[in-house]
N, C-alpha and C. Protein backbone atom coordinates (compact mmCIF):
# COMPACT_ATOMS: atom_id res chain seq x y z
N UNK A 1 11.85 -65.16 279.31
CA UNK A 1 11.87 -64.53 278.00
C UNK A 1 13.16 -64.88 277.30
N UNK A 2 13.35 -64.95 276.15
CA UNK A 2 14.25 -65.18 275.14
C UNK A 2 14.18 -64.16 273.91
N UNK A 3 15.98 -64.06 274.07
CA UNK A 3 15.40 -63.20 272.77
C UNK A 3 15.82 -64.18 271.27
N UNK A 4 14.78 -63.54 270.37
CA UNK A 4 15.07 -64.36 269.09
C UNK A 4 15.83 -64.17 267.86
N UNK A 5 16.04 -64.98 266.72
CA UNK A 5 16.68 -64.88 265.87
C UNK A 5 15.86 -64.01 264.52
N UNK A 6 16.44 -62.81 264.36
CA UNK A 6 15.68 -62.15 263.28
C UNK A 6 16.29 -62.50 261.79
N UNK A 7 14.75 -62.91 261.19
CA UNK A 7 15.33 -63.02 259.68
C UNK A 7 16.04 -61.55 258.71
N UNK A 8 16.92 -62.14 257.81
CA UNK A 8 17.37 -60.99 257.41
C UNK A 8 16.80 -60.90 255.70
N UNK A 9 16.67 -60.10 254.94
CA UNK A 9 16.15 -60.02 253.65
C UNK A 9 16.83 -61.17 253.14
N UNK A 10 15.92 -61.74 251.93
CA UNK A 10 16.43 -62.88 251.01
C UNK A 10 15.75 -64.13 252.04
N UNK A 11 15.50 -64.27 253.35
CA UNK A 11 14.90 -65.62 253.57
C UNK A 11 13.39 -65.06 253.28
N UNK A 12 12.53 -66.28 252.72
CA UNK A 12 11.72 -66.58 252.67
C UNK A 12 10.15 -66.52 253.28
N UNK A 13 10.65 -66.74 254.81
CA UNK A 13 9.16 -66.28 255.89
C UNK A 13 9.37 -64.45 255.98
N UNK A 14 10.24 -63.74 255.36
CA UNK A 14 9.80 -62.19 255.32
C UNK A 14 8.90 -61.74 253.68
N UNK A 15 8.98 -62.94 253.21
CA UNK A 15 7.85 -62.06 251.79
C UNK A 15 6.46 -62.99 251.62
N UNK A 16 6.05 -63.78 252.81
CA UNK A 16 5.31 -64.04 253.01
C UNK A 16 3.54 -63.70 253.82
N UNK A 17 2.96 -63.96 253.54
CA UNK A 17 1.58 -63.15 253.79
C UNK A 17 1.17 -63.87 255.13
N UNK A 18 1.08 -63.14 256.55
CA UNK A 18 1.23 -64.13 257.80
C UNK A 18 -0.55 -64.20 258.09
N UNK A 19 -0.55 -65.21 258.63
CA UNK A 19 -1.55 -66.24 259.07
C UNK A 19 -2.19 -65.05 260.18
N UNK A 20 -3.45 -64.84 260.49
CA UNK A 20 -4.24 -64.40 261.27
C UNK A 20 -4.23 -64.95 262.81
N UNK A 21 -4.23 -64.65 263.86
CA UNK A 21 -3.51 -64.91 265.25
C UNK A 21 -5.43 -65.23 265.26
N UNK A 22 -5.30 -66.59 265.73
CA UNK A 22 -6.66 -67.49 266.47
C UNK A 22 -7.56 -67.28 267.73
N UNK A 23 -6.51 -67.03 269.07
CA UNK A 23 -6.59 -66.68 269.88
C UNK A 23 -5.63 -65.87 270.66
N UNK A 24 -5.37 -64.79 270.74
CA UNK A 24 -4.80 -63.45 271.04
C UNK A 24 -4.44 -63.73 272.38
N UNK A 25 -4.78 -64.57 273.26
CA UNK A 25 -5.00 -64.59 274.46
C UNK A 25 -4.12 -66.01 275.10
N UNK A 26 -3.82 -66.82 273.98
CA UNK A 26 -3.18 -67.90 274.13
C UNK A 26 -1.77 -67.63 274.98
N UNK A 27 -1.37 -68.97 275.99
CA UNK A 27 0.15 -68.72 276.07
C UNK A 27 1.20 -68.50 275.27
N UNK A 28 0.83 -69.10 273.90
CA UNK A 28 1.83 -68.91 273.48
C UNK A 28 2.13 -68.04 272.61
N UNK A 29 1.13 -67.61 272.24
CA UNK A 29 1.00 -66.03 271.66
C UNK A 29 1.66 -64.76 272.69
N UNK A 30 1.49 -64.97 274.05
CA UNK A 30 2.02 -64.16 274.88
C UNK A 30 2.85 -64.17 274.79
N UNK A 31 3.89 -65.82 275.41
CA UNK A 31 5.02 -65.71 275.24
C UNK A 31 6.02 -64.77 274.32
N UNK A 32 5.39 -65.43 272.58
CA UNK A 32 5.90 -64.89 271.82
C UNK A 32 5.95 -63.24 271.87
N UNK A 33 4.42 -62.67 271.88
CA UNK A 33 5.09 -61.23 271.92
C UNK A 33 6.17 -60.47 273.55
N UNK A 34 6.36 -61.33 274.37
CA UNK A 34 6.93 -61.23 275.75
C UNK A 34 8.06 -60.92 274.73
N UNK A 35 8.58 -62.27 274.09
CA UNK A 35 9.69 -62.57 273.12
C UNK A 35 10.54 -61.10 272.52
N UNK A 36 9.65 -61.37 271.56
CA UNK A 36 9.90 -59.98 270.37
C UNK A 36 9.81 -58.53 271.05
N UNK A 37 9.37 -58.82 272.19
CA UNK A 37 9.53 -57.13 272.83
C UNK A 37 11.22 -57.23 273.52
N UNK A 38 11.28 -58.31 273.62
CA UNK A 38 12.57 -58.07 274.47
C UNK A 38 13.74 -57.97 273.24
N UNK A 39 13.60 -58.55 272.15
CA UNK A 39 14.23 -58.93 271.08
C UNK A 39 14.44 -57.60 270.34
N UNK A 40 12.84 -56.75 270.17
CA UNK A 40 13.20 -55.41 269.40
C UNK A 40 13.89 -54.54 270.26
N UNK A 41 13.61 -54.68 272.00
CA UNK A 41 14.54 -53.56 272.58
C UNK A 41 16.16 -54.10 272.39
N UNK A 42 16.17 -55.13 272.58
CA UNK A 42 17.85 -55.28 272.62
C UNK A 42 18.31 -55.28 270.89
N UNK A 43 18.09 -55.28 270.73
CA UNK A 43 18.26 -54.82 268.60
C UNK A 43 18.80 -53.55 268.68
N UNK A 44 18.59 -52.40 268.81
CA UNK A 44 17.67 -51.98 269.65
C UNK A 44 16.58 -51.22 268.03
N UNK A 45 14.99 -51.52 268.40
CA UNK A 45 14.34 -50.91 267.04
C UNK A 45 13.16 -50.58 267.59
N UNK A 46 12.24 -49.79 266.71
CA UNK A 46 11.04 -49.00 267.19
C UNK A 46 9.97 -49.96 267.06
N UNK A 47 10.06 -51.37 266.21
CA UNK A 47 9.20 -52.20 265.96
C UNK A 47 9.07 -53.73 265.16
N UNK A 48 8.62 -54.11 265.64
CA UNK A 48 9.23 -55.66 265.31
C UNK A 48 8.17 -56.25 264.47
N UNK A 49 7.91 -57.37 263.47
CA UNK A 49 7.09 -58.17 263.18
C UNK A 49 7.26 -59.53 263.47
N UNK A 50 5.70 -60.24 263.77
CA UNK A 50 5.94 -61.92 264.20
C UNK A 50 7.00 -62.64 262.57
N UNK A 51 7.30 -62.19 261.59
CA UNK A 51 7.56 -62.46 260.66
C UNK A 51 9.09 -62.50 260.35
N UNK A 52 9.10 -60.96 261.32
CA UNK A 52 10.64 -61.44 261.49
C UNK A 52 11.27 -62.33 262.09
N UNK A 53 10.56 -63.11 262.72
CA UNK A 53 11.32 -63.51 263.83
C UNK A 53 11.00 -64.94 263.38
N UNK A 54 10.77 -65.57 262.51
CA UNK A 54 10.48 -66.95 261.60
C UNK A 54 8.59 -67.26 261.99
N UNK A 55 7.98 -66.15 262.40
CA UNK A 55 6.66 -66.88 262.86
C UNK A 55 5.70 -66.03 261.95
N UNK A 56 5.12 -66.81 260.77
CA UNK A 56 4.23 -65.75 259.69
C UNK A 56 2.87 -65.58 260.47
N UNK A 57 2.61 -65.05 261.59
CA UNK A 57 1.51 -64.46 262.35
C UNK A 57 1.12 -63.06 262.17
N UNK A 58 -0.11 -62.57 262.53
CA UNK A 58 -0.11 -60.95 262.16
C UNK A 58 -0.14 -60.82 263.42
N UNK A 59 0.97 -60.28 263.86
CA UNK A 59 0.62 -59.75 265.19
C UNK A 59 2.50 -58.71 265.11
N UNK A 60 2.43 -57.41 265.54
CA UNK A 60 3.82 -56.88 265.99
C UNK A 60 3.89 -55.70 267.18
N UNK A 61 5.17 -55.64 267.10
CA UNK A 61 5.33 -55.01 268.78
C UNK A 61 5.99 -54.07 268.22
N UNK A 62 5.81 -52.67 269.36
CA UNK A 62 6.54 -51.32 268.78
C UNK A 62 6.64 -50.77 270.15
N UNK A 63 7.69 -50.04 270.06
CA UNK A 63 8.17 -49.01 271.36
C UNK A 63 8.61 -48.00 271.12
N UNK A 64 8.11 -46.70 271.06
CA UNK A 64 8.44 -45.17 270.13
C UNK A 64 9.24 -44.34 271.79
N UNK A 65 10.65 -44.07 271.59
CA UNK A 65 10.73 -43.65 272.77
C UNK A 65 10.42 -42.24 272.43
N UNK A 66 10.13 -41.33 273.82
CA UNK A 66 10.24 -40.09 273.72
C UNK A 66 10.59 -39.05 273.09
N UNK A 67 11.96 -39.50 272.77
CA UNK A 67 13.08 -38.71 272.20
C UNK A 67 12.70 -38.61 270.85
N UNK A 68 12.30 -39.64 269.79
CA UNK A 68 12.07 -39.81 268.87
C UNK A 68 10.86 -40.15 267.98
N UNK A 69 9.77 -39.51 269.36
CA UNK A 69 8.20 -39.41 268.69
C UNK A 69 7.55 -38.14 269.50
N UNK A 70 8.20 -37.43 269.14
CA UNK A 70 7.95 -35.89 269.92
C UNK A 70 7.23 -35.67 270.95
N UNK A 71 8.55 -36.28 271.91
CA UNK A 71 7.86 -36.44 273.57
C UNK A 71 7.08 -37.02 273.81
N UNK A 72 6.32 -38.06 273.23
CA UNK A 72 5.26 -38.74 273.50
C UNK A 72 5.84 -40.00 273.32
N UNK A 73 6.06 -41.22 274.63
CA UNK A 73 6.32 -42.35 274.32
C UNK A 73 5.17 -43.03 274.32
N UNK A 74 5.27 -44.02 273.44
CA UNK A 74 4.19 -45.25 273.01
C UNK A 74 4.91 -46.38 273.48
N UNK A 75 4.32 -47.09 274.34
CA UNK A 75 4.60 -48.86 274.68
C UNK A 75 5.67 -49.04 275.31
N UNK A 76 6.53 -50.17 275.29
CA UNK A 76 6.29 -51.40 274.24
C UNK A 76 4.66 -52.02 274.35
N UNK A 77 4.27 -51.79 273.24
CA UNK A 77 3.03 -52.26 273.06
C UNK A 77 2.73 -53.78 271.78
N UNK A 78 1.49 -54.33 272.14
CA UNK A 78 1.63 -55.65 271.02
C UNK A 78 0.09 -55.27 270.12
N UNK A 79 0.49 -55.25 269.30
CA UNK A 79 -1.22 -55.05 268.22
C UNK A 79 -1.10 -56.69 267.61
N UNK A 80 -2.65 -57.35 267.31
CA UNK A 80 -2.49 -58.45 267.08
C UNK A 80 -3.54 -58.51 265.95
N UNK A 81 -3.59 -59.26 265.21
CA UNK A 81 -4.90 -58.68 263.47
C UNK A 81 -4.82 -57.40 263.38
N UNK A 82 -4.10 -56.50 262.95
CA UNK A 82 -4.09 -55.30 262.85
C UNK A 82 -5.00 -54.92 261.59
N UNK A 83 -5.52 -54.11 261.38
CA UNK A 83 -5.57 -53.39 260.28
C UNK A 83 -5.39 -51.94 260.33
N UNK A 84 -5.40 -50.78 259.11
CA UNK A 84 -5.10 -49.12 258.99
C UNK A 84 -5.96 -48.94 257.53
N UNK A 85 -6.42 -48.08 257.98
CA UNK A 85 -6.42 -46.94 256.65
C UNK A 85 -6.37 -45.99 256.95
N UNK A 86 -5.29 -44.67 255.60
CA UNK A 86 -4.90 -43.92 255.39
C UNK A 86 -6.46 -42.89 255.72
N UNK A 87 -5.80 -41.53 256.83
CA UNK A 87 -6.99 -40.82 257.03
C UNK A 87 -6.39 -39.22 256.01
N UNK A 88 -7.29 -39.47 255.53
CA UNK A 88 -6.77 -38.07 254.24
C UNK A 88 -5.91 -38.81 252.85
N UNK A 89 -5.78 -38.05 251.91
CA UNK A 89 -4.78 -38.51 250.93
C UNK A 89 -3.30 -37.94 250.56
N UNK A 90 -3.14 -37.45 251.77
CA UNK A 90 -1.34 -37.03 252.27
C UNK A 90 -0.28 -37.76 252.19
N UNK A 91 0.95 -38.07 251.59
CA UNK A 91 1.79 -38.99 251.56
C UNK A 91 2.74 -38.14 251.98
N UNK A 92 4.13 -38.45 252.59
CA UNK A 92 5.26 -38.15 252.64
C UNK A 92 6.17 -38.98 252.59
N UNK A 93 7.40 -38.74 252.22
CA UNK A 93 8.61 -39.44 252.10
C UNK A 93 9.41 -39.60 253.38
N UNK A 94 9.36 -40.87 254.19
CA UNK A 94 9.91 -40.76 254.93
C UNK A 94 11.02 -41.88 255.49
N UNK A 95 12.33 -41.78 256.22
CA UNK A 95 13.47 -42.41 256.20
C UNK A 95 13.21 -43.87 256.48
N UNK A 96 13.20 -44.87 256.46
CA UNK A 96 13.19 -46.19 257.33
C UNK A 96 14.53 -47.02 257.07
N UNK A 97 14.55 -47.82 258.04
CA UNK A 97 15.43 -48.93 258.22
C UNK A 97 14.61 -50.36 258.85
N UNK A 98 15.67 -51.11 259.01
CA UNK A 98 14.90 -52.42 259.02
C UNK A 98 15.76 -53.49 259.68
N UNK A 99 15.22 -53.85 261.01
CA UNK A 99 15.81 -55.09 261.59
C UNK A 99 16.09 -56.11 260.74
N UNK A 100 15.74 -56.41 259.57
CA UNK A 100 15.79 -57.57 258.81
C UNK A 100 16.65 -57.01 257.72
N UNK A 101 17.41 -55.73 258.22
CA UNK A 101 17.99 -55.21 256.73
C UNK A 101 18.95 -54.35 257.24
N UNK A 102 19.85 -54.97 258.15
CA UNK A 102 20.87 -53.94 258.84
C UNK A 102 21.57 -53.36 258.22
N UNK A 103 21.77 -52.05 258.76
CA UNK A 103 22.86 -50.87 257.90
C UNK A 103 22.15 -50.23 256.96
N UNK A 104 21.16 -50.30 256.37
CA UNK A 104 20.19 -50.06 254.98
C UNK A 104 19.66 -49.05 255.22
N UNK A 105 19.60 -47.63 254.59
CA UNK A 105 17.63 -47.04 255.02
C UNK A 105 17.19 -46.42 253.95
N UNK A 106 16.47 -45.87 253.76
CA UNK A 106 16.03 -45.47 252.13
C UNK A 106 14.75 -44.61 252.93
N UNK A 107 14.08 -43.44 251.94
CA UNK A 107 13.02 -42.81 251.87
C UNK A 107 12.19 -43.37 251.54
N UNK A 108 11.07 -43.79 251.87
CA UNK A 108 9.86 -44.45 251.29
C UNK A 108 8.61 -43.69 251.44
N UNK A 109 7.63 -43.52 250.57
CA UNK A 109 6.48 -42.89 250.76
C UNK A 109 5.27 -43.65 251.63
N UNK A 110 5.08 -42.98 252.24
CA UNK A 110 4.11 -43.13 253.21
C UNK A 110 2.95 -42.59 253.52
N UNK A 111 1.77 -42.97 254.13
CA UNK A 111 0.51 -42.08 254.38
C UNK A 111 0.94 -41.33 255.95
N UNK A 112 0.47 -39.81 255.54
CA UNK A 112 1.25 -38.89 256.65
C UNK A 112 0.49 -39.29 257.95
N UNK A 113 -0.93 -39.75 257.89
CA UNK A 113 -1.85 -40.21 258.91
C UNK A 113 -2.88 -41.07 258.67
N UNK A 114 -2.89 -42.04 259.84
CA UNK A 114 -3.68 -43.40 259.63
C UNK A 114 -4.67 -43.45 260.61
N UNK A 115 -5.52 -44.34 260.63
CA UNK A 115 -6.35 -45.11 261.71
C UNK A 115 -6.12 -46.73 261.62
N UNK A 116 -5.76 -47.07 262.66
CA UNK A 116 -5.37 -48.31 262.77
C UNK A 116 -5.92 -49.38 264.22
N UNK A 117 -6.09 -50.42 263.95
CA UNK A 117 -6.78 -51.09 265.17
C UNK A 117 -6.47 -52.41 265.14
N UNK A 118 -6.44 -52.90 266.14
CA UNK A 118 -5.89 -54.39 266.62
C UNK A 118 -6.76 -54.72 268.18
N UNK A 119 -6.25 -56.01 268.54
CA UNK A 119 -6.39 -55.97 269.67
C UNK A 119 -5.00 -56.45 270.93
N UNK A 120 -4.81 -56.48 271.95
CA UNK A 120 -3.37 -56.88 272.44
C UNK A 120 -4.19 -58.55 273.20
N UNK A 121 -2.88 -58.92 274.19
CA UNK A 121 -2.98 -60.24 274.62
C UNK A 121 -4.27 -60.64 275.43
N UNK A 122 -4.82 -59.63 275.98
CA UNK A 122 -6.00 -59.54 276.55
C UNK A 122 -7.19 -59.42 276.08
N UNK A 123 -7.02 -59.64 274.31
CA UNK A 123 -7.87 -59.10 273.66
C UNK A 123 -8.94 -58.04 273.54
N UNK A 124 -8.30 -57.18 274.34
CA UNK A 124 -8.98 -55.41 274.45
C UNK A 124 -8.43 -54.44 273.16
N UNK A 125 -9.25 -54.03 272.53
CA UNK A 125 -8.88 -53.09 271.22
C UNK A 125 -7.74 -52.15 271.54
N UNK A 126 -7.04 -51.87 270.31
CA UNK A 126 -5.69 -51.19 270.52
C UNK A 126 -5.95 -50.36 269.34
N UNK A 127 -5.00 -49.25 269.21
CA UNK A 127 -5.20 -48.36 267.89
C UNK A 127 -5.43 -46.97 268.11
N UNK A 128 -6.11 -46.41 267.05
CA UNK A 128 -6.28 -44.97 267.03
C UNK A 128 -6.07 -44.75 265.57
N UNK A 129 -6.35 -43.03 265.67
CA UNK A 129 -5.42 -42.07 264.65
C UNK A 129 -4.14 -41.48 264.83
N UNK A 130 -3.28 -41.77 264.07
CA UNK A 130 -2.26 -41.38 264.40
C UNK A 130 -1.48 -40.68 263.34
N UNK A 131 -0.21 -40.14 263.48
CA UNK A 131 0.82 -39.94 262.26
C UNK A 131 2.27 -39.46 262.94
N UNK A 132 3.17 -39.15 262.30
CA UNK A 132 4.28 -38.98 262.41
C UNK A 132 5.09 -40.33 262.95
N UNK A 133 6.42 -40.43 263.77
CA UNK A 133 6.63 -41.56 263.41
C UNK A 133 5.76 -42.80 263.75
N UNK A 134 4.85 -42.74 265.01
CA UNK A 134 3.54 -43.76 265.10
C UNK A 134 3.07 -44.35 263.86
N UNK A 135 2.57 -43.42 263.04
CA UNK A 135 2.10 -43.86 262.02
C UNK A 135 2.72 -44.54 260.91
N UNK A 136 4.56 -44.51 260.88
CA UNK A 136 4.87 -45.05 260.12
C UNK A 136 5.67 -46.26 260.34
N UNK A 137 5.52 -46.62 262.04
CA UNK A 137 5.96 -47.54 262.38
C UNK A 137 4.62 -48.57 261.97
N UNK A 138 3.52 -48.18 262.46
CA UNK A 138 2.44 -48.88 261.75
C UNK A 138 2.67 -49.66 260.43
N UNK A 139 2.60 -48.70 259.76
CA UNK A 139 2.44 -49.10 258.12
C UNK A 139 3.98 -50.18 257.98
N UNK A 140 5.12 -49.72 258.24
CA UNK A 140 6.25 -50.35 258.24
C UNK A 140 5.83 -51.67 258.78
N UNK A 141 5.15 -51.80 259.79
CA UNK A 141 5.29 -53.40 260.45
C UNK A 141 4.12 -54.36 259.69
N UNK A 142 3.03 -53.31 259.72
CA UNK A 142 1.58 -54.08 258.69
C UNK A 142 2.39 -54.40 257.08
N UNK A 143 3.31 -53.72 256.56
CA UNK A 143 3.67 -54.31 255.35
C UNK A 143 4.60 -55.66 255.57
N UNK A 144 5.02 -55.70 256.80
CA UNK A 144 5.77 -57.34 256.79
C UNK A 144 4.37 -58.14 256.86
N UNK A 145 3.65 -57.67 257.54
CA UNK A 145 2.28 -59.12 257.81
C UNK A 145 1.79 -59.47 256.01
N UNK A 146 2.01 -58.55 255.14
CA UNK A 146 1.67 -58.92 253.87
C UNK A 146 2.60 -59.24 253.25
N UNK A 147 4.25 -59.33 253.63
CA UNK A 147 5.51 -59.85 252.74
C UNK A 147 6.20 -58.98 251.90
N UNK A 148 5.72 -57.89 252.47
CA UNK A 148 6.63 -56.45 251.99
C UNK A 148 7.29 -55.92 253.20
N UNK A 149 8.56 -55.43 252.09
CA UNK A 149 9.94 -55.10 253.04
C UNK A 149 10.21 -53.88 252.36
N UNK A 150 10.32 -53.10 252.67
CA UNK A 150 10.63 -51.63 252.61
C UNK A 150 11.29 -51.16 251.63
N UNK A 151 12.21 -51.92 250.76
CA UNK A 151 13.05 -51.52 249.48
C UNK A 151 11.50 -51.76 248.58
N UNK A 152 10.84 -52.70 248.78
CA UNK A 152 9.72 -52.71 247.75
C UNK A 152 9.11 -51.67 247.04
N UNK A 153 8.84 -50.55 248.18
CA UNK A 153 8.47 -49.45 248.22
C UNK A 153 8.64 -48.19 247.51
N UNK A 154 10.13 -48.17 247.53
CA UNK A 154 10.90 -47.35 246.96
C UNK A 154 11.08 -46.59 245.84
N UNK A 155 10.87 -45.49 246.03
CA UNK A 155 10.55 -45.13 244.12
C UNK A 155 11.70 -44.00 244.04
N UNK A 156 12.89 -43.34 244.60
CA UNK A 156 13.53 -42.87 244.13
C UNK A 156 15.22 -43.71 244.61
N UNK A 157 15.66 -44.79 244.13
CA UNK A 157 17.13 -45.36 245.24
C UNK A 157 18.24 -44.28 245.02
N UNK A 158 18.20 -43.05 244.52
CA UNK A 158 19.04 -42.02 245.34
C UNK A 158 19.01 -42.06 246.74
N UNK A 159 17.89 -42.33 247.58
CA UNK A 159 17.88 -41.99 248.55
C UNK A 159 18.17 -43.33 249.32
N UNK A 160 18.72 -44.74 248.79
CA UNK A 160 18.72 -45.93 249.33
C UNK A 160 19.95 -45.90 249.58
N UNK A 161 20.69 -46.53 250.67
CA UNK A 161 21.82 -46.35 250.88
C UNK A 161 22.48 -46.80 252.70
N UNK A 162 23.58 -47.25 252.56
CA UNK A 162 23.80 -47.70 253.95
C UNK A 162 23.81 -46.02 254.63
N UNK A 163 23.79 -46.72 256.08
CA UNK A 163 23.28 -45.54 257.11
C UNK A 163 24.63 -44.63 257.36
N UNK A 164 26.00 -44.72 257.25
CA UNK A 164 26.66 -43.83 257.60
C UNK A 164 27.17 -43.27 256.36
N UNK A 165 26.68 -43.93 254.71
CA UNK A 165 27.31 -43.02 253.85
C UNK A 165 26.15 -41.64 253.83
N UNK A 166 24.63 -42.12 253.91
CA UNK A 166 23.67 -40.96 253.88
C UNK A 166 24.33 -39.73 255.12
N UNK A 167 24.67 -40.54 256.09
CA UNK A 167 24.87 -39.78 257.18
C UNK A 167 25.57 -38.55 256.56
N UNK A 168 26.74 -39.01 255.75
CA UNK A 168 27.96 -38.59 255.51
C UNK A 168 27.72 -37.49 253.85
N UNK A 169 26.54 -38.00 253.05
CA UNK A 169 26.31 -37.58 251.97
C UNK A 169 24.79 -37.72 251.98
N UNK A 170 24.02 -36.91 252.37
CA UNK A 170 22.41 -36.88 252.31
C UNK A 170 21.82 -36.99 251.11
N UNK A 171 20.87 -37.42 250.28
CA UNK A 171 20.53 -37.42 248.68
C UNK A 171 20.57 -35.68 248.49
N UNK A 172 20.45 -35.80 247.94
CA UNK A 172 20.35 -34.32 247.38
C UNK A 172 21.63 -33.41 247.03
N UNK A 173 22.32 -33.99 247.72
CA UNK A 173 24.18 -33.05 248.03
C UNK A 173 24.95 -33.60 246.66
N UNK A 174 25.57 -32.78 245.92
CA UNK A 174 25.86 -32.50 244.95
C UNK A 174 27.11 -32.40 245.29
N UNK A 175 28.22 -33.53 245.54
CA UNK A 175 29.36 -33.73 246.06
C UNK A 175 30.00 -34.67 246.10
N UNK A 176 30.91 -35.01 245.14
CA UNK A 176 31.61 -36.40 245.25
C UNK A 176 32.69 -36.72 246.03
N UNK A 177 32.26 -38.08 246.31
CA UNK A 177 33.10 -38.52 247.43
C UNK A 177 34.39 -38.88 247.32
């Protein structure tokens, strides 16, 4: 395994619309997601796209630890042709950041719960209904397979901002620095 070089905003293969994975089952499709799993843990991030990593494929890897998907860990797992739709018409605003956008995170609106399906290297179906952060690691990684990056999103940039000034001044706080 190797780990790889993640693109950062402003190159080119991240606003691109990635190519449909042929055979799911291929070596080198394995390899690659072997790759990017080792790549998003040592980053360290909840989820990776083939897009980041210079390869416009639909296929991404996610690992929700415990701590931070309410006791319930997911994976590292690989979804490959993914698709979701939004189950209900619930949105919430919720924090993200971005391997391809270090230091950055902003509120972005999101669907509070999805159904989503793929298949992994074995080509056995993957997915479910889901929500909370599951669900928005979803949507976060399916918008790189279409060439959207998370500032796209954004409809209030009060809330955009590197990660230790929010830390330090949350939107809403009425306090100059």
């Amino acid at each position: 395994m190797a780990l790889l070089k993640i693109a950062r905003m402003g190159h080119p293969v991240l606003l691109m619309k990635a190519e449909p994975v042929a055979d799911p089952g291929a070596p080198e499709v394995r390899r690659l997601a072997a790759d990017m799993i080792e790549t998003m843990l040592d980053a360290p991030g909840v989820g990776l796209a083939a897009s980041q990593v210079h390869i416009p494929l639909r296929l991404f890897v996610m690992h929700l630890p415990a701590d931070r998907n309410g006791g319930a860990a997911i994976g590292p797992s690989v979804v490959i042709n993914p698709s979701f739709e939004p189950v209900g018409e619930d949105t919430a605003m919720r924090f993200e950041g971005c391997l391809s956008i270090p230091g950055l995170r902003a509120a972005v609106p999101r669907w509070v719960r999805i159904r989503y399906s793929g298949v992994d290297c074995d080509g056995r179906p993957v997915g479910g209904e889901v929500d909370g952060l599951h669900a928005n690691v979803v949507q976060h990684e399916y918008d790189h397979l279409d060439g959207i990056l998370y500032p796209m999103r954004v409809t209030d940039f009060c809330s955009f901002g590197f990660v230790e000034e929010l830390a330090r001044f949350p939107p809403g706080m009425e306090k100059a620095a």
